[in-house]
Protein backbone atom coordinates (compact mmCIF):
# COMPACT_ATOMS: atom_id res chain seq x y z
CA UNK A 1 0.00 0.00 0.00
CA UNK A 2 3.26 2.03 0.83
CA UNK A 3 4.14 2.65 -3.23
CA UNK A 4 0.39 3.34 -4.17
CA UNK A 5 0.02 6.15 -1.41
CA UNK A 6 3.25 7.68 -2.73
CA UNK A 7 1.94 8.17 -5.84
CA UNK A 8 -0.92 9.19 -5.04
CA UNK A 9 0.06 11.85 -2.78
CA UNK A 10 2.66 12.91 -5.47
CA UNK A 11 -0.25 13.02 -8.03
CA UNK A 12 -2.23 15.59 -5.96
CA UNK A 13 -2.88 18.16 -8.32
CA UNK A 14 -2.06 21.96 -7.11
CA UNK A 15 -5.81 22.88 -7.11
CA UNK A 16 -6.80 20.64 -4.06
CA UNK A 17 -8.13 21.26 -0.94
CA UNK A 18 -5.81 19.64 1.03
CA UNK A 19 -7.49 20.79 4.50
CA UNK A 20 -10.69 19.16 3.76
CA UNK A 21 -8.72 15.75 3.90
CA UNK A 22 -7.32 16.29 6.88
CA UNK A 23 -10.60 17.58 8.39
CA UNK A 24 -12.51 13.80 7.70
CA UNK A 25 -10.06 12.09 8.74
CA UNK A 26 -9.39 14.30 12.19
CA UNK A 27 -13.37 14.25 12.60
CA UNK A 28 -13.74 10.61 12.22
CA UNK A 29 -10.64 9.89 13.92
CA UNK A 30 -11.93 11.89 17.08
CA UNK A 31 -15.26 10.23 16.82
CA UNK A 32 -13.65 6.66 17.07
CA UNK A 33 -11.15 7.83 20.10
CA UNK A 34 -14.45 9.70 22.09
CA UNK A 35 -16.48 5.92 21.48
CA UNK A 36 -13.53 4.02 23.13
CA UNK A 37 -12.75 6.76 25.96
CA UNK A 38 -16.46 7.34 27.29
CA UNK A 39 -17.39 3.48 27.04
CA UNK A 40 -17.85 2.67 31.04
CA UNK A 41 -17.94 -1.71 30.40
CA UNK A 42 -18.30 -3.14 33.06
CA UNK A 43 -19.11 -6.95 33.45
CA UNK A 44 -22.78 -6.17 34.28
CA UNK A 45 -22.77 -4.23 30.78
CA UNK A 46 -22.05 -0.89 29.02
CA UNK A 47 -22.43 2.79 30.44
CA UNK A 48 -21.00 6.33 29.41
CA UNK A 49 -18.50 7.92 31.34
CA UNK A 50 -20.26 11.24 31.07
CA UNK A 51 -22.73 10.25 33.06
CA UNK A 52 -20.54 8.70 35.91
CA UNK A 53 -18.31 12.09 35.72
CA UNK A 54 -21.03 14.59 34.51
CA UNK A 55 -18.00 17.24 35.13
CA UNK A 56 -16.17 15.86 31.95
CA UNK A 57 -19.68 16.97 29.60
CA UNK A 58 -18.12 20.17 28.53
CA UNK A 59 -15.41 18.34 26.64
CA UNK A 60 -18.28 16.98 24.75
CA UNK A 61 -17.97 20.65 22.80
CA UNK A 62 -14.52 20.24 21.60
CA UNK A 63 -15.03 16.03 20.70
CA UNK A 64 -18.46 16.35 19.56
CA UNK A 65 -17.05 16.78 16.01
CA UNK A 66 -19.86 15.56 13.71
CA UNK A 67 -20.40 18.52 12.32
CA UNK A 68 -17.47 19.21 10.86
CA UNK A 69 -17.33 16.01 8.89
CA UNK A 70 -20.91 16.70 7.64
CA UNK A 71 -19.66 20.14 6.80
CA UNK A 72 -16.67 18.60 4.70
CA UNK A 73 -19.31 16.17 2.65
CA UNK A 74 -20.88 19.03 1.99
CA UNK A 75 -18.01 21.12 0.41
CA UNK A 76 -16.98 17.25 -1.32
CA UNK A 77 -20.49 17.20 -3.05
CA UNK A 78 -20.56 20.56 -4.67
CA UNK A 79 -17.47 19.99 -6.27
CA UNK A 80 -17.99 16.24 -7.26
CA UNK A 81 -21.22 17.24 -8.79
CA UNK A 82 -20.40 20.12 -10.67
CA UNK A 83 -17.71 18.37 -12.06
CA UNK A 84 -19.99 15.88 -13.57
CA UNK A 85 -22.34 18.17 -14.76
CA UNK A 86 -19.49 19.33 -17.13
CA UNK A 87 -18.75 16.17 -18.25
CA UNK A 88 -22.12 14.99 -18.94
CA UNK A 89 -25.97 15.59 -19.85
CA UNK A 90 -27.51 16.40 -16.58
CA UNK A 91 -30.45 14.26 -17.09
CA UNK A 92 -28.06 11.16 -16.37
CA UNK A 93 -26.27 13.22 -13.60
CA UNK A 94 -27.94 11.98 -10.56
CA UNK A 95 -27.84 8.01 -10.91
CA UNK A 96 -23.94 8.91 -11.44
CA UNK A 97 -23.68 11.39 -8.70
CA UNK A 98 -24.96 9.02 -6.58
CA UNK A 99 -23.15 5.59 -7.35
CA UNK A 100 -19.66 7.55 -7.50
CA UNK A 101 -20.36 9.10 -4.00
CA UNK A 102 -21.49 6.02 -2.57
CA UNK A 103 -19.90 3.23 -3.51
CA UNK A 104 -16.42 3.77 -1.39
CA UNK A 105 -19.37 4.28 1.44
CA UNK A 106 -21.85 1.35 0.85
CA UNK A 107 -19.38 -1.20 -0.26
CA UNK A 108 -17.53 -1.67 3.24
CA UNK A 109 -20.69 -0.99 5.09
CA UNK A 110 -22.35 -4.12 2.89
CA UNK A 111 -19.48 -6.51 4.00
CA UNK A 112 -19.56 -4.82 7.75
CA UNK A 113 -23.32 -5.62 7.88
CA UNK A 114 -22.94 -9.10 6.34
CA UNK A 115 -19.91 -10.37 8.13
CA UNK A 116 -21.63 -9.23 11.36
CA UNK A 117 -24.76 -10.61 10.78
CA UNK A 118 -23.39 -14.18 9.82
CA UNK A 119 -21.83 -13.80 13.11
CA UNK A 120 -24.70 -12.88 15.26
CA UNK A 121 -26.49 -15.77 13.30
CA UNK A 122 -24.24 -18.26 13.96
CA UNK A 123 -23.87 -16.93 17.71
CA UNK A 124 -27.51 -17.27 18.45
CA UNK A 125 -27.81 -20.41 16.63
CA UNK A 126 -25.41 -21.79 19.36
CA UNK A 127 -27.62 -20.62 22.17
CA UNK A 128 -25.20 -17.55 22.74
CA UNK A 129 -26.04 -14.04 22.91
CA UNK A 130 -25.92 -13.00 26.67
CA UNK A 131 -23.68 -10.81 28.85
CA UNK A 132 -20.80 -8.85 26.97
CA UNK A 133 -21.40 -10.82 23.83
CA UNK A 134 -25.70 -9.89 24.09
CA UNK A 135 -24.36 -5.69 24.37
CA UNK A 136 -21.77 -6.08 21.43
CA UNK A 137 -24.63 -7.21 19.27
CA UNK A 138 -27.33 -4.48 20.34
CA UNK A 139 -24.25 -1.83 20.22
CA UNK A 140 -21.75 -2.43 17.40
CA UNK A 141 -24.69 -1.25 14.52
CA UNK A 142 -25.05 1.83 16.42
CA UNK A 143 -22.48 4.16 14.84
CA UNK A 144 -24.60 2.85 11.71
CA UNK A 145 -26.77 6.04 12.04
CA UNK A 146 -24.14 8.44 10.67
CA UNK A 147 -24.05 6.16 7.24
CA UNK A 148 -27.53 6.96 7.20
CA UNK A 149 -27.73 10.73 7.83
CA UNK A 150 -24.65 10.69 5.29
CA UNK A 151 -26.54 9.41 2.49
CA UNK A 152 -29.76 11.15 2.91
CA UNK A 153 -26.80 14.32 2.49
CA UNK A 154 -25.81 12.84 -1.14
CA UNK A 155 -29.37 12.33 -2.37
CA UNK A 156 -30.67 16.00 -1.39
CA UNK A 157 -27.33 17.55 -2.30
CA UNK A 158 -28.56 18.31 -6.10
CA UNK A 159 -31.87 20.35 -5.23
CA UNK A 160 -30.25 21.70 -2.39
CA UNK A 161 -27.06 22.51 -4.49
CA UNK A 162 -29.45 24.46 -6.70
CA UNK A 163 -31.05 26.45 -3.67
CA UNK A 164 -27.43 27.38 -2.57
CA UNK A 165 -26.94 28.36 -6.10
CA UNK A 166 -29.62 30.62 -5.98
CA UNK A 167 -30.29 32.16 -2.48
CA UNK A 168 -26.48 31.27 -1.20
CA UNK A 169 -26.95 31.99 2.96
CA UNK A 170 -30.68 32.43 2.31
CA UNK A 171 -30.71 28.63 1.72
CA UNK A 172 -28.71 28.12 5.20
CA UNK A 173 -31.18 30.09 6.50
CA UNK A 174 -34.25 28.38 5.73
CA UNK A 175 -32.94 25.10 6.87
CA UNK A 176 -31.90 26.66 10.19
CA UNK A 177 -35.21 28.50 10.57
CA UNK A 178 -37.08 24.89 10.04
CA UNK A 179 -35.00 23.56 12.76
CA UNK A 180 -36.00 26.70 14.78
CA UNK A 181 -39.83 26.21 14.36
CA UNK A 182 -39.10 22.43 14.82
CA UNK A 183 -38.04 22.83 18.40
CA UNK A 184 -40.59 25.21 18.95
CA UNK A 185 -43.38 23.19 17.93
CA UNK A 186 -41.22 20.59 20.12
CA UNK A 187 -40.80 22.34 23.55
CA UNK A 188 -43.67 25.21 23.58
CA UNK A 189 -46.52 23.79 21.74
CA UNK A 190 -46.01 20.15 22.89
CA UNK A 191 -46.28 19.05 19.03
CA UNK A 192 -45.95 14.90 19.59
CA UNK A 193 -42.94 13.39 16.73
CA UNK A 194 -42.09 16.45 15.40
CA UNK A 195 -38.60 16.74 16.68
CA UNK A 196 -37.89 14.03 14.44
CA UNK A 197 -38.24 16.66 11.28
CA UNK A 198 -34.39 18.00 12.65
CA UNK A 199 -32.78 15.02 11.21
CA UNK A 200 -32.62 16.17 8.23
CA UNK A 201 -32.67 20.17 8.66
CA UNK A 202 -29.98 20.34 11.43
CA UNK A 203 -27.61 17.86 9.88
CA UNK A 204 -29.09 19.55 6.28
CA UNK A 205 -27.92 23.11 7.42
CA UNK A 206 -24.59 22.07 8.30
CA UNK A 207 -24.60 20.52 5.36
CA UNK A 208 -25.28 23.43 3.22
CA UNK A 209 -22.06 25.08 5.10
CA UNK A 210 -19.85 22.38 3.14
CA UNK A 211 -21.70 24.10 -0.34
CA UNK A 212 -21.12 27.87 1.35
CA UNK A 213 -17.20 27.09 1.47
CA UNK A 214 -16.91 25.55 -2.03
CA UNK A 215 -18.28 28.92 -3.25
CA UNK A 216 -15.72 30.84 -1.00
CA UNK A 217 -18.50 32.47 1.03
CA UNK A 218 -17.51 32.07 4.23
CA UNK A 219 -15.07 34.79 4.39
CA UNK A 220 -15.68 35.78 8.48
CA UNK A 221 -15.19 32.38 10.11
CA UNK A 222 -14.21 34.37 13.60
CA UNK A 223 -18.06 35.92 13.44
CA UNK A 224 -19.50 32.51 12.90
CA UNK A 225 -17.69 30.46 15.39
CA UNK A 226 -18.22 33.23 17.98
CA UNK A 227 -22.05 33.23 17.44
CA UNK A 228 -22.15 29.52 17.41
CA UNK A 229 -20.21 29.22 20.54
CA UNK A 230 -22.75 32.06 22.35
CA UNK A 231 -26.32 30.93 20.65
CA UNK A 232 -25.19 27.39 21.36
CA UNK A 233 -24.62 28.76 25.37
CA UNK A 234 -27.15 30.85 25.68
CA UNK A 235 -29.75 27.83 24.50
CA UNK A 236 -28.07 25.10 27.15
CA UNK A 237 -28.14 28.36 30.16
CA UNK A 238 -31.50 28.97 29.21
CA UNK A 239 -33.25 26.34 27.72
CA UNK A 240 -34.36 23.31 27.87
CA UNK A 241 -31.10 21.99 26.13
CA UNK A 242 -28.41 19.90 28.04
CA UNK A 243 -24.75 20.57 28.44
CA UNK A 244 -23.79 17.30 26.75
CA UNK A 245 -23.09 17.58 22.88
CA UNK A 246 -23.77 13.59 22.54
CA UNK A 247 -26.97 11.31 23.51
CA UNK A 248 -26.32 10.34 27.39
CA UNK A 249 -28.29 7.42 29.06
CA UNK A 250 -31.59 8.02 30.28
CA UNK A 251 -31.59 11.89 29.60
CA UNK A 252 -35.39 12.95 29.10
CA UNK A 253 -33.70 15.52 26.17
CA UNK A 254 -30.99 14.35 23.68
CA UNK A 255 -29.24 17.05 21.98
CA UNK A 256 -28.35 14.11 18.99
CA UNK A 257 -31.00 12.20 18.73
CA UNK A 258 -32.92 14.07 17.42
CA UNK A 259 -31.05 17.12 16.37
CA UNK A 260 -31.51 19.98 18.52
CA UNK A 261 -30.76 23.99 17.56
CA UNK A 262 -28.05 23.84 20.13
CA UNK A 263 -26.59 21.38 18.02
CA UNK A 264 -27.12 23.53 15.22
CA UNK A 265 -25.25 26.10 16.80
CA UNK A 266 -22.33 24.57 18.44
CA UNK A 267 -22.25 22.96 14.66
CA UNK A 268 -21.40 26.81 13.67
CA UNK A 269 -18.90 27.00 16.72
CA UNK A 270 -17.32 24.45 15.07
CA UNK A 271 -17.14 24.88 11.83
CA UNK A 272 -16.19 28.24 12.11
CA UNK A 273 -13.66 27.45 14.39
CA UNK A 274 -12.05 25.04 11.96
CA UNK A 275 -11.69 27.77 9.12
CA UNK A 276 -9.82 29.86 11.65
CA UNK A 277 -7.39 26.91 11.85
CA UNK A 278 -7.13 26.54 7.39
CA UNK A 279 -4.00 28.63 6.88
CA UNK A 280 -1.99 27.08 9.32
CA UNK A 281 -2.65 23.47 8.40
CA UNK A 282 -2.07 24.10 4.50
CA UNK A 283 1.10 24.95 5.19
CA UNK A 284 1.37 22.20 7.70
CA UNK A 285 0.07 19.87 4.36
CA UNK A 286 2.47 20.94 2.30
CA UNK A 287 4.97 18.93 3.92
CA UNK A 288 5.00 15.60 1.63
CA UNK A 289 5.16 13.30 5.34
CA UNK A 290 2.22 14.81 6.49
CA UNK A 291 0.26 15.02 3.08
CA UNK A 292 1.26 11.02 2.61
CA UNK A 293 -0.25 10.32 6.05
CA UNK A 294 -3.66 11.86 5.55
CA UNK A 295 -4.27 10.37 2.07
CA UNK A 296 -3.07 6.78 4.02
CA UNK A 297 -5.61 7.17 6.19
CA UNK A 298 -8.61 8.70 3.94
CA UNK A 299 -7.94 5.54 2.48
CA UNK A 300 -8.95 3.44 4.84
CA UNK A 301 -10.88 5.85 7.19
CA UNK A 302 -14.12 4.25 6.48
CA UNK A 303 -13.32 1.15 7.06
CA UNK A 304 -11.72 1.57 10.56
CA UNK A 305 -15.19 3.48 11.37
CA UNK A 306 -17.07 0.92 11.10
CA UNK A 307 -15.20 -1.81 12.81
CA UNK A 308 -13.71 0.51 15.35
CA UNK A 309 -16.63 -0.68 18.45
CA UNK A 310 -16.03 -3.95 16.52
CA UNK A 311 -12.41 -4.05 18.33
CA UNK A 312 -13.48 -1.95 21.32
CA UNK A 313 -15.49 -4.79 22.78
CA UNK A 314 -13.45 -7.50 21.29
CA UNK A 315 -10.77 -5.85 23.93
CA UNK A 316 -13.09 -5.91 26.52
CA UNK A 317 -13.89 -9.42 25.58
CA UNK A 318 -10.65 -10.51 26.00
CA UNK A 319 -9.96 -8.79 29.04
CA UNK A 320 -13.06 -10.94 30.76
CA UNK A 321 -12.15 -14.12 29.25
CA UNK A 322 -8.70 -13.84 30.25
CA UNK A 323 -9.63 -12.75 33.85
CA UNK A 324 -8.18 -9.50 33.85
CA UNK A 325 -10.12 -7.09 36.02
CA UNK A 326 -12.41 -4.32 35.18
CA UNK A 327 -11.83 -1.50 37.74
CA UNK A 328 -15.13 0.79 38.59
CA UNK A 329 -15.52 3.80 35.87
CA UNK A 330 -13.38 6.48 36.54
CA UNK A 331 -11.82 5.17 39.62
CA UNK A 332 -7.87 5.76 39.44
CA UNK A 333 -7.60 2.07 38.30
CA UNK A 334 -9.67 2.60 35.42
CA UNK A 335 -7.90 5.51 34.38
CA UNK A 336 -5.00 4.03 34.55
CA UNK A 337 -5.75 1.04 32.36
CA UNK A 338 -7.48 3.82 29.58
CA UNK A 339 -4.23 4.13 27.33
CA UNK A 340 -3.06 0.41 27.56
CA UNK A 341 -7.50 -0.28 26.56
CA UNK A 342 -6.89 2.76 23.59
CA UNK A 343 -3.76 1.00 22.55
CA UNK A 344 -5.09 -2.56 22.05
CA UNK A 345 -8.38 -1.65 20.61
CA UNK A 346 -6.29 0.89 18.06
CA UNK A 347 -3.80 -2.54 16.96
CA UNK A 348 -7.33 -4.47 16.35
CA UNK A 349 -9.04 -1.79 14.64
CA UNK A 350 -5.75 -1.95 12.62
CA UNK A 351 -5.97 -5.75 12.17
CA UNK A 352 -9.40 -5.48 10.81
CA UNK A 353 -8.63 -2.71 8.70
CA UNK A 354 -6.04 -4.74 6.43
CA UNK A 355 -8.64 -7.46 6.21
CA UNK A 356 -11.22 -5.64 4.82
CA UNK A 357 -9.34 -2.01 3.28
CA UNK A 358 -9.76 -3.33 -0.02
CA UNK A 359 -13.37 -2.77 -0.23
CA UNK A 360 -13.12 0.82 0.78
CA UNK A 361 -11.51 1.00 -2.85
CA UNK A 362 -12.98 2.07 -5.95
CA UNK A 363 -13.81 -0.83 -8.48
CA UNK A 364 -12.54 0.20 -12.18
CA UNK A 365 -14.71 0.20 -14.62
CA UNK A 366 -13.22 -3.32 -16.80
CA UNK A 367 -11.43 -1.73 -20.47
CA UNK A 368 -14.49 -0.60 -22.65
CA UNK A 369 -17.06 -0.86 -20.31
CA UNK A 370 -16.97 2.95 -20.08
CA UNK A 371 -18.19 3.51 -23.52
CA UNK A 372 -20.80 0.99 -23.70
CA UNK A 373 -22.23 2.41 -20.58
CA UNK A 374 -22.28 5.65 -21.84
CA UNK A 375 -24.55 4.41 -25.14
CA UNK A 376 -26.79 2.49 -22.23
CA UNK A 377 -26.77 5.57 -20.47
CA UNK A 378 -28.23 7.78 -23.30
CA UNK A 379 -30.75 5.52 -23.41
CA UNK A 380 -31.65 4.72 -20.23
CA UNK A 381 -30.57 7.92 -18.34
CA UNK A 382 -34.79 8.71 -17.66
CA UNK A 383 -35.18 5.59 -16.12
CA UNK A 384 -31.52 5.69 -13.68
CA UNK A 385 -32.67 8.81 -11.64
CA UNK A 386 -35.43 7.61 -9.54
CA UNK A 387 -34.04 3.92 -9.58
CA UNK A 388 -30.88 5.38 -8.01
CA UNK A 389 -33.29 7.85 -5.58
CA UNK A 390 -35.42 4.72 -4.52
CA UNK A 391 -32.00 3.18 -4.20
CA UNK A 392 -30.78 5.74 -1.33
CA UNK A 393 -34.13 6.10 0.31
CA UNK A 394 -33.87 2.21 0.57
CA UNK A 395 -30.42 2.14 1.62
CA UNK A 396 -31.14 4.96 4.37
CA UNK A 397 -33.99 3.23 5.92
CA UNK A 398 -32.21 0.26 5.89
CA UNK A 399 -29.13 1.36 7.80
CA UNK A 400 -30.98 3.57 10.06
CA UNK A 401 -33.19 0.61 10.86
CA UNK A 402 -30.63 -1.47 11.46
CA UNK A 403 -28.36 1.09 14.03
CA UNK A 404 -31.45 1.15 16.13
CA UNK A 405 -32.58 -2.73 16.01
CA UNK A 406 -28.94 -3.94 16.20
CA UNK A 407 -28.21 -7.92 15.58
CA UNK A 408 -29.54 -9.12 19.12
CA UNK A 409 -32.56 -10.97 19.43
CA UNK A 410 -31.90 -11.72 15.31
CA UNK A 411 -33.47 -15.08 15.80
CA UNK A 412 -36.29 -14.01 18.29
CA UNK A 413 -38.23 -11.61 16.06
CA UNK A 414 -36.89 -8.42 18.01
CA UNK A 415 -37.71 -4.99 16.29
CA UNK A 416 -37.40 -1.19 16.51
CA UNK A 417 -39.49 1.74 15.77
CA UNK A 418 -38.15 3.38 12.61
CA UNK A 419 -40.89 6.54 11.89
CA UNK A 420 -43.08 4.33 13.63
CA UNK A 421 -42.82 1.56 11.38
CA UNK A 422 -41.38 -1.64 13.35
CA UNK A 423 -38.61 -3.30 11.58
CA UNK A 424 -36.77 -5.95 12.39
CA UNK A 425 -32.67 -6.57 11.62
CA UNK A 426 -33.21 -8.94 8.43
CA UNK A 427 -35.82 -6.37 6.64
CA UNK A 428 -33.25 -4.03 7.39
CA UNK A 429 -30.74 -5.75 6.17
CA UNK A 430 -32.85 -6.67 2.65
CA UNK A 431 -33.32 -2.83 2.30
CA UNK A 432 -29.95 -2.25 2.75
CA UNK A 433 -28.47 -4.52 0.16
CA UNK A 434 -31.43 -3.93 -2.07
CA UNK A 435 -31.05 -0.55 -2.10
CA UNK A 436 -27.28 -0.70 -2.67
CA UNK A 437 -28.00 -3.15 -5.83
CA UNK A 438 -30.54 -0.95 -7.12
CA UNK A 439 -28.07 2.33 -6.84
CA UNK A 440 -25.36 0.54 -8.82
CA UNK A 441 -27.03 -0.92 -11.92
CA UNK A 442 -28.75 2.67 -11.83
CA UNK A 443 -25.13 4.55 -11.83
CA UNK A 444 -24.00 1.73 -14.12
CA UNK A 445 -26.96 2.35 -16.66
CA UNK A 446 -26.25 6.50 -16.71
CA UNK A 447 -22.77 5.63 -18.01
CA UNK A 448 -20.62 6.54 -15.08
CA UNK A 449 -17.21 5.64 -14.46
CA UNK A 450 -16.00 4.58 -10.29
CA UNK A 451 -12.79 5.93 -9.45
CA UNK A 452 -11.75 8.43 -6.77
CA UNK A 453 -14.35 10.96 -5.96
CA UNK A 454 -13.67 14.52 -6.77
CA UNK A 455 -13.26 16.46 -3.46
């Protein structure tokens, strides 16, 4: 992998955004150190450290970095759909879009969802599926929800690409003044499933931020982050919002899930924050041992996402089987064991990653095929757009189904309520790969081409 990185990195061409690399892979990166820091295991099960040492919530503004990466996919999209729009009729542009933007996504997620399930199968077949082992199977789907949110980003990113186009921050604005009168509806008039609604304009807004910077329009990043960082205050000192940037056990209000306006805000605080930070790191980039490091690891950051709980509890697991003792959360045992815990869960996650990297990678198109898709594609291109759109909406209820449901119970029928429609982990599985299948021979039918997303 060594030679292939080289050239890659050499290859970069003058014109990229270098920071935005660094910025997924520091936001996922963070995300995957925050899971296996707050996880309290314990051999009774799995709490949150934020709850046992509600003093350490305020970090939660600094690691809760979500945002940013949803902020990034945003700037990613604009630019990898424009680009196709000048290579190609735009009636075949969205089957395209979509198969070249998800495929590096839905490809490693496929095999994560399949290898697991065969497992959890197998497990329960056995008569396993209690303690440690019972919590891994609930919990290791969870980060799923993020897969889901990010494709619901790529299918609304060309009419929402077109509202940017043509109201710029008046398109920000809307979506942030829906989330207003969502939480409104929510907290003064009592409105019953409404807050649900912010799942897409919160994480929507921020999103639109990502098409703001491709167009060079954020130009006072200090202004932003500052009214982020007091909007996002003044809502937590004043309303009904808690401190905590993340979901915490048994809290009657989740800033995550759903998406509140002070997540909205501290998403500003953020993201403005991170602007402040661009010249600094470009020049930090343009050191070839740093630049070679973050296109290593955009490489495979997908793919250690998705198995990184995968190796958390497989520590754990290990610890238990081999005796070794669990100290109390937060006692000065258990802080002492936290960086030998980070190291060994890091080497799996590492482990796993070479075993399954190679389906984070594009698949070329075999010599020819190009051109015959592109006849199939003039053609067919009508036909591609809503197959690939029923494709994603597939594909997002699928995933989103199955980070709530998880793999327990797989044998026993058990279910969760997905916009109050129970579904259980094999329909959510069937949506998910049928969804997926349905995206591809769409993108393969408007003539496009995999290969390394424009950025």
């Amino acid at each position: 992998m060594g030679s292939s990185v080289r050239e890659l990195a050499g290859a970069t061409p003058a014109t990229r955004d270098r920071y935005v690399d660094l910025l997924r892979v520091a936001s996922l990166g963070a995300v995957v150190l925050g899971h296996w820091l707050m996880a309290a295991v314990t051999p009774d099960g799995v709490g949150n450290l934020l709850a046992v040492v509600p003093a350490l919530q305020p970090l939660t503004w600094l690691l809760q970095v979500m945002p940013v990466f949803f902020f990034v996919g945003g700037f990613s999209h604009a630019l990898s759909y424009r680009s196709l729009l000048r290579k190609r009729p735009e009636d075949s542009v969205y089957s395209a879009f979509l198969r070249a933007r998800l495929q590096r996504l839905l490809r490693p997620t496929m095999v994560f969802v399949l290898v697991w399930g065969a497992a959890a199968l197998l497990v329960q077949l056995l008569g396993g599926g209690g303690g440690l082992t019972g919590v891994t199977l609930r919990m290791v789907t969870q980060p799923l929800w993020f897969i889901g949110i990010y494709l619901a980003m790529v299918a609304f990113t060309p009419p929402l690409l077109k509202l940017h186009e043509r109201y710029g921050w008046g398109a920000f604005a809307g979506l942030a003044g829906a989330a207003v009168a969502v939480d409104v509806l929510r907290f003064a008039a009592g409105v019953p499933y409404v807050e649900f609604l912010n799942f897409a304009f919160v994480w929507l807004a921020v999103h639109q931020l990502g098409f703001l910077r491709a167009d060079g329009r954020i130009r006072r990043p200090a202004l932003l982050a500052g009214a982020g960082l007091v909007t996002a205050g003044a809502l937590v000192a004043f309303g009904p919002y808690p401190l905590s940037m993340v979901g915490m056990p048994g809290e009657k209000v989740s800033n995550m899930a759903p998406p509140t306006l002070a997540l909205l805000a501290h998403g500003l605080w953020l993201v403005g924050a991170v602007e402040l930070l661009r010249a600094p790191a470009a020049r930090l980039l343009d050191r070839p041992r740093v630049w070679r490091t973050v296109v290593a690891a955009n490489g495979v950051a997908m793919t250690a996402f998705l198995w990184h709980l995968t190796a958390m509890f497989g520590v754990y697991g290990a610890m238990l089987a081999l005796d070794v003792e669990l100290p109390a959360p937060a006692s000065a045992a258990w802080w002492a064991q936290v960086p030998l815990r980070i190291a060994l869960a890091a080497a799996l996650t590492a482990g796993l990653v070479a075993a399954f990297r190679a389906f984070e990678r594009p698949v070329p198109a075999p010599p020819g095929a190009a051109g015959a898709a592109g006849a199939a594609g003039a053609a067919g291109a009508t036909g591609a757009g809503p197959l690939a759109a029923l494709g994603a909406t597939l594909c997002l209820l699928g995933v989103l189904g199955l980070s709530m449901v998880g793999f327990g119970g797989l044998l026993d029928g058990r279910t969760a309520l997905l916009i109050a429609i129970p579904v259980s982990a094999p329909a959510a599985v069937a949506m998910t790969l049928g969804g997926w299948l349905l995206v591809e021979r769409a993108g393969r039918g408007s003539g496009v081409r995999a290969g390394r997303p424009a950025r």
